[in-house]
Protein backbone atom coordinates (compact mmCIF):
# COMPACT_ATOMS: atom_id res chain seq x y z
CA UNK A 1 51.41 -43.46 71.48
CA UNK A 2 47.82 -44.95 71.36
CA UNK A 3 46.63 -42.44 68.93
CA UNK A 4 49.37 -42.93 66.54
CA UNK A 5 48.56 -46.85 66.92
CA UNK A 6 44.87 -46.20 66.63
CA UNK A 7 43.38 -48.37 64.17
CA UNK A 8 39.54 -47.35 64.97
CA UNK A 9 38.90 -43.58 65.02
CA UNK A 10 35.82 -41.74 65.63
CA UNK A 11 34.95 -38.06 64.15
CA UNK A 12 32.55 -36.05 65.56
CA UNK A 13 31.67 -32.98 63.18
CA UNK A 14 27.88 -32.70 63.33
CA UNK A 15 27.68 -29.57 61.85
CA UNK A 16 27.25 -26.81 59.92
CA UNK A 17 27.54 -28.10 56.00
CA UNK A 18 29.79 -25.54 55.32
CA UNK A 19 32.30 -26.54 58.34
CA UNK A 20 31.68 -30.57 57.61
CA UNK A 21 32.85 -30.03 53.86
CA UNK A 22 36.04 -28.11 55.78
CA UNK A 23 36.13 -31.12 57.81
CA UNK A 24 35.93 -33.83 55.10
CA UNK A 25 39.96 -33.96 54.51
CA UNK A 26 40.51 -35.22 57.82
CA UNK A 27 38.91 -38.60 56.98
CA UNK A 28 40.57 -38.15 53.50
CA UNK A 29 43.92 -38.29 54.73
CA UNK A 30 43.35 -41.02 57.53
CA UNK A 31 41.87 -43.42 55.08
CA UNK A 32 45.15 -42.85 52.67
CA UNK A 33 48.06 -43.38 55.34
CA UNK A 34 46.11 -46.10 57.45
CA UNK A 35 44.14 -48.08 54.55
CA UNK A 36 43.42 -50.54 56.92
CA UNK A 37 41.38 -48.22 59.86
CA UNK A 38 38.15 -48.41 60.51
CA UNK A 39 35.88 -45.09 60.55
CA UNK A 40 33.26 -43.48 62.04
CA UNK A 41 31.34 -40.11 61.70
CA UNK A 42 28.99 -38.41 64.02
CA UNK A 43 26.92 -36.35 62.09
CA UNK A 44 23.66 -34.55 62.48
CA UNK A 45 20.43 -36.04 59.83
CA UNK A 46 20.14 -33.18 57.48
CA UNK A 47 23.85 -33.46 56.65
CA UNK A 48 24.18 -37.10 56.55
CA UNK A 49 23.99 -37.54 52.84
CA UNK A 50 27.40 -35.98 53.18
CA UNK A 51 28.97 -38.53 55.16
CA UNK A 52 26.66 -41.45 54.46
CA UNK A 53 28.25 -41.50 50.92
CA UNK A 54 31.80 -41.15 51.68
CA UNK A 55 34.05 -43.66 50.86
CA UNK A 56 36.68 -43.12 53.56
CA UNK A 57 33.87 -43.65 56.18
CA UNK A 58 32.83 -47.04 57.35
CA UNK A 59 29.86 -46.09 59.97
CA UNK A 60 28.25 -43.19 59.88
CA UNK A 61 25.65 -41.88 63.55
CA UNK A 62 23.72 -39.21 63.21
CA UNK A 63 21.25 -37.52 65.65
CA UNK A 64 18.65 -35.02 64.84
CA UNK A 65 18.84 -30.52 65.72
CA UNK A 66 18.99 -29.82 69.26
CA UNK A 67 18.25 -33.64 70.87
CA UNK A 68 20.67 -33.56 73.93
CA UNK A 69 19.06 -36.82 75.18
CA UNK A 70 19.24 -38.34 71.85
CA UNK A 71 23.31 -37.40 71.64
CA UNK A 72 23.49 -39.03 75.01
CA UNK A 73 21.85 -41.95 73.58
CA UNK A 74 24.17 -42.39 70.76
CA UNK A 75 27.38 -41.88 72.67
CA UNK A 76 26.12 -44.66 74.87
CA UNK A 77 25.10 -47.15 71.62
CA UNK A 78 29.04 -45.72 70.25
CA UNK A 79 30.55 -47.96 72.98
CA UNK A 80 29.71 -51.70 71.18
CA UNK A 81 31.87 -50.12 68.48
CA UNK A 82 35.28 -50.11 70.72
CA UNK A 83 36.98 -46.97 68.93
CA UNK A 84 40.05 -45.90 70.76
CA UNK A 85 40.10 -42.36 69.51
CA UNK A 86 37.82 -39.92 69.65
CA UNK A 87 38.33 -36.47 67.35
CA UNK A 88 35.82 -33.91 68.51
CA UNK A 89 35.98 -31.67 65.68
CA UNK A 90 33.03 -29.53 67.07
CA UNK A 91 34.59 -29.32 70.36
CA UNK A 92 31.38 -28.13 72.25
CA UNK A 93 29.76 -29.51 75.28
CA UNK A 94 27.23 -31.76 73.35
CA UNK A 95 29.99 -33.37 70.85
CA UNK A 96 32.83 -33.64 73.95
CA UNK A 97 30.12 -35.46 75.68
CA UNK A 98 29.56 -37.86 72.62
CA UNK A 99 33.44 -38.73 72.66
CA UNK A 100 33.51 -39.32 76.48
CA UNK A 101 30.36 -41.45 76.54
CA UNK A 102 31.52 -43.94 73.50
CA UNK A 103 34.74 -45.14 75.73
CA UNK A 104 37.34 -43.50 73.62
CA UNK A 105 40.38 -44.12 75.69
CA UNK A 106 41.69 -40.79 73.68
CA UNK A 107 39.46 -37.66 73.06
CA UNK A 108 41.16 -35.13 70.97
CA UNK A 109 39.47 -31.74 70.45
CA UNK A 110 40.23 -28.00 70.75
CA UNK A 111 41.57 -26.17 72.94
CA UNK A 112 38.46 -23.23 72.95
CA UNK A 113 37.14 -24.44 76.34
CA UNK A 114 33.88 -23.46 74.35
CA UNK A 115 31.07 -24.55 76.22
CA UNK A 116 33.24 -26.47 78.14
CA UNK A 117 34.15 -29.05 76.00
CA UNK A 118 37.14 -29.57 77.89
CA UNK A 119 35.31 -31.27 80.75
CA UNK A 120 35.51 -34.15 78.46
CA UNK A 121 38.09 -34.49 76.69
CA UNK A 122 41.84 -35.84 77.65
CA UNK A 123 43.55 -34.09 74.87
CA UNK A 124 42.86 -30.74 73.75
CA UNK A 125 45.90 -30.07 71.69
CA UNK A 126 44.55 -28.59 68.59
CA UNK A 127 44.85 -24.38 69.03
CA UNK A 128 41.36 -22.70 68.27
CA UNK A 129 42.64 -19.44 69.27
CA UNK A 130 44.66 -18.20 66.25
CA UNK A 131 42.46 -15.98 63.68
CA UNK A 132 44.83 -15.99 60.95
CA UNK A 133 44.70 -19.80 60.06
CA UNK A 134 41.73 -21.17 57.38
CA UNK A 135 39.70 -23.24 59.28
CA UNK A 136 40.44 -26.08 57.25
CA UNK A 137 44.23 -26.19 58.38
CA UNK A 138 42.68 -26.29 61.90
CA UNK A 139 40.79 -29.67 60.66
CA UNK A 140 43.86 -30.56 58.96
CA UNK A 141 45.85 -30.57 62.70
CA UNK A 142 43.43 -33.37 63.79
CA UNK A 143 45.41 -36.18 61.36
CA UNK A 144 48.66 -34.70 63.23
CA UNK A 145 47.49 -35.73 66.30
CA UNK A 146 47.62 -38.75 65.40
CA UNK A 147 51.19 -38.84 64.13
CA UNK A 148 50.23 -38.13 60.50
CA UNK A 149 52.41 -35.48 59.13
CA UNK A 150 51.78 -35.47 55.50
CA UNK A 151 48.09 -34.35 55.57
CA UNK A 152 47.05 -31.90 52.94
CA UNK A 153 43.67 -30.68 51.46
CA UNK A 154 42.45 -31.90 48.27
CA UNK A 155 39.27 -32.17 46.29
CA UNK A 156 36.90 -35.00 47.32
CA UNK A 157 36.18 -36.33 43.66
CA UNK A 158 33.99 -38.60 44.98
CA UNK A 159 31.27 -35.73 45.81
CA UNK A 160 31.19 -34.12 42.25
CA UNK A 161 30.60 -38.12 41.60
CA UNK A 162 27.54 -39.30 43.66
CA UNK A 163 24.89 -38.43 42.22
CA UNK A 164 26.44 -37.35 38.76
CA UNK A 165 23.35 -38.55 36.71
CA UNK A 166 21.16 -36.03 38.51
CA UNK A 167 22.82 -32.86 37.75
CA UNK A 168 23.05 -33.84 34.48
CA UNK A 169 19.64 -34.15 33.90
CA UNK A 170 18.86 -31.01 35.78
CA UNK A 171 21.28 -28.92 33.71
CA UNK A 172 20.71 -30.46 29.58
CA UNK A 173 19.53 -27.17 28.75
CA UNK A 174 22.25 -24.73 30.41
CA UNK A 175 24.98 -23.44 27.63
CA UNK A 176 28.20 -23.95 29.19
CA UNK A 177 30.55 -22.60 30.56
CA UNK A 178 28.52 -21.46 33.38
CA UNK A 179 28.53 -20.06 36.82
CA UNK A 180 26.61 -20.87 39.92
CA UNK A 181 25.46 -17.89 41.83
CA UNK A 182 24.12 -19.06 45.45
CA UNK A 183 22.65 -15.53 46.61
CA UNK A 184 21.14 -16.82 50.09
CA UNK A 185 22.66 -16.25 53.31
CA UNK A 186 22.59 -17.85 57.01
CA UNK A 187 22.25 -14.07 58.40
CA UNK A 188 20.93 -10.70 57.25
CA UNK A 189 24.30 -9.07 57.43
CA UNK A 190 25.83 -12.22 55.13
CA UNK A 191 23.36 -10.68 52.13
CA UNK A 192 24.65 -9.21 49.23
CA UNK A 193 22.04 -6.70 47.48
CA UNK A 194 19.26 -8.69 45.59
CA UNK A 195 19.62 -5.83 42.51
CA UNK A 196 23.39 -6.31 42.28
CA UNK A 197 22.70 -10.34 42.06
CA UNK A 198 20.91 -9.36 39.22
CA UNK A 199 23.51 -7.04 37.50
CA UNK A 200 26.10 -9.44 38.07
CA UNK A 201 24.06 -12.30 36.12
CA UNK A 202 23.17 -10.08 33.12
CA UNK A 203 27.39 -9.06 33.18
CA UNK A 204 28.38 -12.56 33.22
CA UNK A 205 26.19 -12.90 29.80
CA UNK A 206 28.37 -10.43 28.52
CA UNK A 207 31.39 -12.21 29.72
CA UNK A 208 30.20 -15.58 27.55
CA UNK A 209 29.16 -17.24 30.60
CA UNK A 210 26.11 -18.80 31.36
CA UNK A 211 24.45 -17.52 35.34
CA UNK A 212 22.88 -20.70 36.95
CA UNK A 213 21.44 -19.49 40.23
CA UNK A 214 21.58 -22.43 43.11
CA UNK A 215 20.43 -23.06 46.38
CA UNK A 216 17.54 -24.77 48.58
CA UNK A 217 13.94 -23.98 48.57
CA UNK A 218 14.52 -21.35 51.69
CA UNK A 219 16.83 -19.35 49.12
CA UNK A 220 13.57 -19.18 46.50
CA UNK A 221 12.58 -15.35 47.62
CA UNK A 222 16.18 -14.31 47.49
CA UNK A 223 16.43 -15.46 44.13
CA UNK A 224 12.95 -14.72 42.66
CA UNK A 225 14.05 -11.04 43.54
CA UNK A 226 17.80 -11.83 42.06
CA UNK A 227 16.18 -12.74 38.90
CA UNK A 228 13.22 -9.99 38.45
CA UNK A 229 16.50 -7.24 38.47
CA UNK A 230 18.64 -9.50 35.66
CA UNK A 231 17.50 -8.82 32.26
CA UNK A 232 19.26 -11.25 30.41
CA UNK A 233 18.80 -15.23 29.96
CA UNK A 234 19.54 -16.70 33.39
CA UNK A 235 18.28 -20.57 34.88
CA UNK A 236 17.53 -21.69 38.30
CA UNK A 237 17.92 -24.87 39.97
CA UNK A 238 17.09 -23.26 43.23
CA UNK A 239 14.58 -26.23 45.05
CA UNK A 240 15.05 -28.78 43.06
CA UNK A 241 18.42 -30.31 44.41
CA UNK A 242 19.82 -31.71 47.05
CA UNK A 243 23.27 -31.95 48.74
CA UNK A 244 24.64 -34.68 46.54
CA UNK A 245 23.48 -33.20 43.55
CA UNK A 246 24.15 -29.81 44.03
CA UNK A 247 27.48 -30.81 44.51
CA UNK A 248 27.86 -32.41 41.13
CA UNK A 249 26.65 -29.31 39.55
CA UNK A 250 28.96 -27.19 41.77
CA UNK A 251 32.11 -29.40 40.55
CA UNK A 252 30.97 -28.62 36.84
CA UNK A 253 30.36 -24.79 37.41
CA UNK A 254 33.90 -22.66 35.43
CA UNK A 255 33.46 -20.61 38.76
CA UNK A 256 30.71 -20.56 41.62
CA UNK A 257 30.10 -17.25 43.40
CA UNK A 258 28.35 -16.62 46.73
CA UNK A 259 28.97 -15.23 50.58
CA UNK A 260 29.91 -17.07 53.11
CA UNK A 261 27.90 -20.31 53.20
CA UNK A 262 27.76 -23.98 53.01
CA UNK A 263 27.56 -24.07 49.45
CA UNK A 264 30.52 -22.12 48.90
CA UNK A 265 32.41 -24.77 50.89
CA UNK A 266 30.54 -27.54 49.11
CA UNK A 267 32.42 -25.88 45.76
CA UNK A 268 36.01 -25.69 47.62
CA UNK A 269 35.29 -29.54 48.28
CA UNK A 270 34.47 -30.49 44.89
CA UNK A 271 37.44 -28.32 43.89
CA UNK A 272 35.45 -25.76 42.09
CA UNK A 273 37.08 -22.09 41.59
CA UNK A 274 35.25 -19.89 43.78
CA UNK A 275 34.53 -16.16 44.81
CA UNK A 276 33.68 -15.31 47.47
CA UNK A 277 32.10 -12.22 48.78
CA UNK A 278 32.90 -11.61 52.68
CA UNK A 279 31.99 -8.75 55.29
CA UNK A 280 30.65 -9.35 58.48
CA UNK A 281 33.14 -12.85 58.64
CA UNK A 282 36.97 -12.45 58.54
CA UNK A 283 38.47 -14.94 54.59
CA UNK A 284 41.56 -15.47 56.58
CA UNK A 285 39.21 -17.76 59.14
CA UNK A 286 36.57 -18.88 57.41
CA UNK A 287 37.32 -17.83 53.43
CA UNK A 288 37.53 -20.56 50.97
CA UNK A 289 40.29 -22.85 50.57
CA UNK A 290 42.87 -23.55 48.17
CA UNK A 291 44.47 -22.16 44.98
CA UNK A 292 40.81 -21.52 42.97
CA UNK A 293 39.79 -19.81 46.02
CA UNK A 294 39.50 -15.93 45.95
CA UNK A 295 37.44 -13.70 48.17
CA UNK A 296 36.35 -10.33 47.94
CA UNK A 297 36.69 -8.18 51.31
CA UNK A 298 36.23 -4.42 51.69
CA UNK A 299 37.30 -4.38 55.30
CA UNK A 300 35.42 -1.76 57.65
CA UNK A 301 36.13 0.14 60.66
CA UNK A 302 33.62 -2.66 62.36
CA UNK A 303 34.59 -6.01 60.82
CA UNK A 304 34.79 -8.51 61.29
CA UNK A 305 31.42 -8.65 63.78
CA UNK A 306 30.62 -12.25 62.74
CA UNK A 307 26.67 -12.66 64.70
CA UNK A 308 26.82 -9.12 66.37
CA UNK A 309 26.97 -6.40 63.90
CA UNK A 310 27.23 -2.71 65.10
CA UNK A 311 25.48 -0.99 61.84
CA UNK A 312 21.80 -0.69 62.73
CA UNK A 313 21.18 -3.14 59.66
CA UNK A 314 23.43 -0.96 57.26
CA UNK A 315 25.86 -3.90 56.57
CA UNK A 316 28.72 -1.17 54.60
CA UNK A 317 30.92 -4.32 54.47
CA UNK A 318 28.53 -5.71 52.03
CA UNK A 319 27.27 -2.83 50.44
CA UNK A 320 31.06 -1.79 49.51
CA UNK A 321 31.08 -4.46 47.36
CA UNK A 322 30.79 -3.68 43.50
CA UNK A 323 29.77 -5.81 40.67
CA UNK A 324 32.35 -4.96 38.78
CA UNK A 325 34.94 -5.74 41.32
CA UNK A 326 33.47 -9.51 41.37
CA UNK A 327 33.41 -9.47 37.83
CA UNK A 328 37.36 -9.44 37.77
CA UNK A 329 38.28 -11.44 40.00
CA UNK A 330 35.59 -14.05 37.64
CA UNK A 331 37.43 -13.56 34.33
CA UNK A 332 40.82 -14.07 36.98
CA UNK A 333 39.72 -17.10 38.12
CA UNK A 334 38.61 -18.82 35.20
CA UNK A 335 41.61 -17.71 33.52
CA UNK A 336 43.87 -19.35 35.89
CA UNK A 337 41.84 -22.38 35.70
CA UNK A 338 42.40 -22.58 31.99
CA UNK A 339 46.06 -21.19 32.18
């Protein structure tokens, strides 16, 4: 009863970008069935941009990497702010901690024990353990909880929005249509091969559509090497942007291809059609989202093995990937976009 009266609500989803963008619905579809609530977003400072400019939050915290004492000093300042629910949509030690320390009569998290986060929270009702669920439609339990059954996912416009000026100025020169090709990768075993990056950019010339290769200055090597295989006309905005705006390029892409990443996500919340390639991580977890979503995933003996792969740096998942196969499912997805 007090959560489905709660009128201020605090999220906690620090991190990854790829796992806020999953989360971003939740404050979506509170702002749209209680107008009136007020709030906030725990978040940590090199995602912030993400929540700062979000119209469906009203106060946004944010703490930097690895500070425990600094989380502790936040969930104390959290308690002048009198929210009476807490959702811990990390639900690990640190973030549980957060919702207990800002006075939140009801903390609502996972029940993963991960870390355990359960220590501090009151109500763990959201199930963590099923693998066959998108993450997302984990997120989109959280609203439930709080006796709002018509939640649903849908593209946050306002992203592909905030810093529209930006992209545009980075991207006169590109002939559209194009696609944005993010080839970095959190992990060694999330890597697709640098020479069939390259391939893929010189096929999707012959397709009529334009490769734009994306990403942050840590992805430059990847790319560099991407680009000295392709043969064809290609551009790079790799460096030069940041969240905001590589959203807004993102939401203009006709179809943005990469592995599992943050900047995939970042497309699925702009409402972008995607592709995603997938190995060492399971699509039916942590694939893409929506209609415009496909993935690519040549399942092996040994996958999924997420952070502990089994190969001895072979990565077959990967490897078993063909350019030709992501070709397709390009020309499919742009031609249901434009069906």
């Amino acid at each position: 009863a007090a959560a489905a009266n709660a009128n201020r609500i605090l999220i906690i989803k620090s991190s990854s970008m790829g796992d806020i963008c999953n989360a971003l619905p939740v404050a979506d579809i509170i702002r749209r069935h209680r107008p009136k609530a007020h709030i906030g977003w725990v978040v940590k400072d090199p995602f912030r941009s993400l929540v700062e400019a979000n119209p469906n939050v009203d106060a946004t915290y944010s703490f930097p990497r690895k500070d425990f004492w600094a989380a502790v000093r936040i969930g104390l300042a959290l308690r002048k702010d009198k929210y009476d629910v807490a959702l811990d949509l990390q639900s690990l030690f640190v973030s549980s901690m957060i919702a207990r320390l800002s006075g939140a009569k009801v903390r609502i998290g996972a029940d993963s024990r991960r870390e355990f986060s359960h220590w501090n929270l009151n109500y763990p009702v959201i199930s963590a353990k099923s693998r066959d669920r998108k993450a997302v439609d984990l997120m989109l339990d959280y609203p439930r909880a709080l006796g709002i059954e018509a939640g649903e996912f849908r593209p946050q416009k306002w992203l592909a929005r905030a810093k529209k000026q930006e992209s545009e100025a980075l991207m006169t020169i590109v002939p559209r249509p194009y696609a944005a090709l993010f080839v970095g990768a959190t992990t060694p075993q999330r890597q697709w091969s640098h020479q069939r990056w390259g391939t893929l950019a010189d096929r999707l010339v012959d397709e009529g559509i334009t490769p734009v290769f994306v990403g942050s200055s840590a992805d430059h090597g990847a790319t560099v090497s991407a680009r000295a295989v392709a043969k064809k006309t290609n551009y790079s905005v790799v460096g030069r942007t940041d969240i905001l705006t590589l959203a807004s390029i993102l939401s203009s892409a006709a179809v943005v291809i990469g592995g599992d990443s943050g900047p995939l996500h970042l497309a699925v919340a702009v409402g972008a059609p995607v592709v995603g390639l997938y190995g060492p991580t399971d699509p039916n977890f942590t694939g893409p989202y929506g209609n415009d979503a496909g993935t690519i995933y040549v399942k092996q003996p040994c996958s999924p093995c997420y952070r502990r792969p089994t190969c001895g740096g072979s990565y077959f998942c990967m490897a078993a990937i063909e350019v030709e196969m992501v070709i397709k499912r390009v020309c499919a997805a742009i031609d249901r976009r434009s069906a």
